[in-house]
Protein backbone atom coordinates (compact mmCIF):
# COMPACT_ATOMS: atom_id res chain seq x y z
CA UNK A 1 1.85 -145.01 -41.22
CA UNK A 2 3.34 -143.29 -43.99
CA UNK A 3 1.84 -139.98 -45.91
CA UNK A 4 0.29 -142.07 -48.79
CA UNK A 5 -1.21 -144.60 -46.30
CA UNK A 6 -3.09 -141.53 -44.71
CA UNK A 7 -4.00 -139.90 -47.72
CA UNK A 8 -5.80 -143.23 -48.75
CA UNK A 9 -6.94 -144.66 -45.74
CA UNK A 10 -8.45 -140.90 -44.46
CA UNK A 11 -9.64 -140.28 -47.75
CA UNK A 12 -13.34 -139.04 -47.12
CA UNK A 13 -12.16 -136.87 -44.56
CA UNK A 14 -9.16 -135.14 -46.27
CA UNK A 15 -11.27 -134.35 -49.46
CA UNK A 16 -13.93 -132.66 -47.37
CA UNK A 17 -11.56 -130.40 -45.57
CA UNK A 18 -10.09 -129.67 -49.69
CA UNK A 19 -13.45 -129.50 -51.59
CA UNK A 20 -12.91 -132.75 -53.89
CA UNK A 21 -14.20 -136.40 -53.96
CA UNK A 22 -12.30 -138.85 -51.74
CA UNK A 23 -12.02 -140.76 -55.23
CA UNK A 24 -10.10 -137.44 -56.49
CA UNK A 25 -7.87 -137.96 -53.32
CA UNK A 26 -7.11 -141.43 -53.88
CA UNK A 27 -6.39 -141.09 -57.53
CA UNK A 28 -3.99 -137.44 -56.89
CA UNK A 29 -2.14 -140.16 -53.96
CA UNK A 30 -1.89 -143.16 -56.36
CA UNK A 31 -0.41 -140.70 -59.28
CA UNK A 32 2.05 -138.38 -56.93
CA UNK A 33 3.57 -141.37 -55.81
CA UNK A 34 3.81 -142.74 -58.77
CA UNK A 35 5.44 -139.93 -60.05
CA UNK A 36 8.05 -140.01 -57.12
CA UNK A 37 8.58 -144.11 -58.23
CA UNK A 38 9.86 -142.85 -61.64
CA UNK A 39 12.57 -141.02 -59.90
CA UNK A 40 11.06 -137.53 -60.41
CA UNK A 41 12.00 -134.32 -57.34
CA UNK A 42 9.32 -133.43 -54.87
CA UNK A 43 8.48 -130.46 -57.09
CA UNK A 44 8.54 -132.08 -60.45
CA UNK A 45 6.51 -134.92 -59.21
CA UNK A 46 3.87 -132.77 -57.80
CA UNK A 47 3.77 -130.65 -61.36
CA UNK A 48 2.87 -134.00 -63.22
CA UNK A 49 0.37 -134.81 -60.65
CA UNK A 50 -1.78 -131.69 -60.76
CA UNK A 51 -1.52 -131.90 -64.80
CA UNK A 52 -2.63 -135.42 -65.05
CA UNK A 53 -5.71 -134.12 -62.60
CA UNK A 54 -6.71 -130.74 -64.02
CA UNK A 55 -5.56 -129.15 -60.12
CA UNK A 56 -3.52 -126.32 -59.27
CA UNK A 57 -0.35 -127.66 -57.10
CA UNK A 58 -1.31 -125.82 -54.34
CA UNK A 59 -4.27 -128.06 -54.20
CA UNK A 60 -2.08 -130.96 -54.16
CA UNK A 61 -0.11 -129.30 -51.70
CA UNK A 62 -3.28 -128.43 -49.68
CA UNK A 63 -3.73 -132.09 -49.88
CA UNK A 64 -0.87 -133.23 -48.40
CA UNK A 65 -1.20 -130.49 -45.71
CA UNK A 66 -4.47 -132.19 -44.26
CA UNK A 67 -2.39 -135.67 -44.22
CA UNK A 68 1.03 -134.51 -42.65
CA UNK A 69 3.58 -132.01 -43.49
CA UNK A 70 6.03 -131.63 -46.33
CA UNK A 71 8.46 -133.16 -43.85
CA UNK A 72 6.13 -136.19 -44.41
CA UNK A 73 6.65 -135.82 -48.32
CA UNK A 74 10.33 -135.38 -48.24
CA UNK A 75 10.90 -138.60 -46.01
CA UNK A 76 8.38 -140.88 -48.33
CA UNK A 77 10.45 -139.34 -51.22
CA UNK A 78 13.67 -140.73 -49.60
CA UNK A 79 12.15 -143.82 -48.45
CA UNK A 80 10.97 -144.69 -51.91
CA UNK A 81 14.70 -143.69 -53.35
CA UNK A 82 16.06 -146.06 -50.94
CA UNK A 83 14.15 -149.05 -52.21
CA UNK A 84 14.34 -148.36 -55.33
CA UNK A 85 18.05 -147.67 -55.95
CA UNK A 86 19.46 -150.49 -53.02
């Protein structure tokens, strides 16, 4: 299962442990990897996210603690490089 599928399928749990709505969660997910689709870096992407949602990155980041590790992040980024360039 890959970070995004965690973020939205554990949802209600992750935004309990970060203090937001599981909505909030699955709307941060749907944009950060969104962001990532239009060929933006880890860091970049995760700047657009927490401006298009009024959060601090580290809340993002907090985020994507509770559903894996930035190891996690860096191999969805890769994976969704992959099949999107070949």
């Amino acid at each position: 299962m890959g970070l995004f599928d965690v973020l939205e399928s554990q949802a209600e749990e992750i935004a309990s442990k970060a203090g937001i709505s599981p909505d909030q969660v699955k709307e941060i997910s749907a944009t950060l990897q969104s962001n990532i689709g239009d060929g933006s870096d880890q860091m970049t992407a995760l700047e657009k996210t927490a401006a298009a949602h009024g959060v601090p990155v580290d809340k993002i980041q907090e985020l994507l603690g509770h559903a894996g590790s930035s190891d996690d992040l860096t191999a969805e980024l890769g994976g969704l490089a992959k099949s999107l360039l070949g």
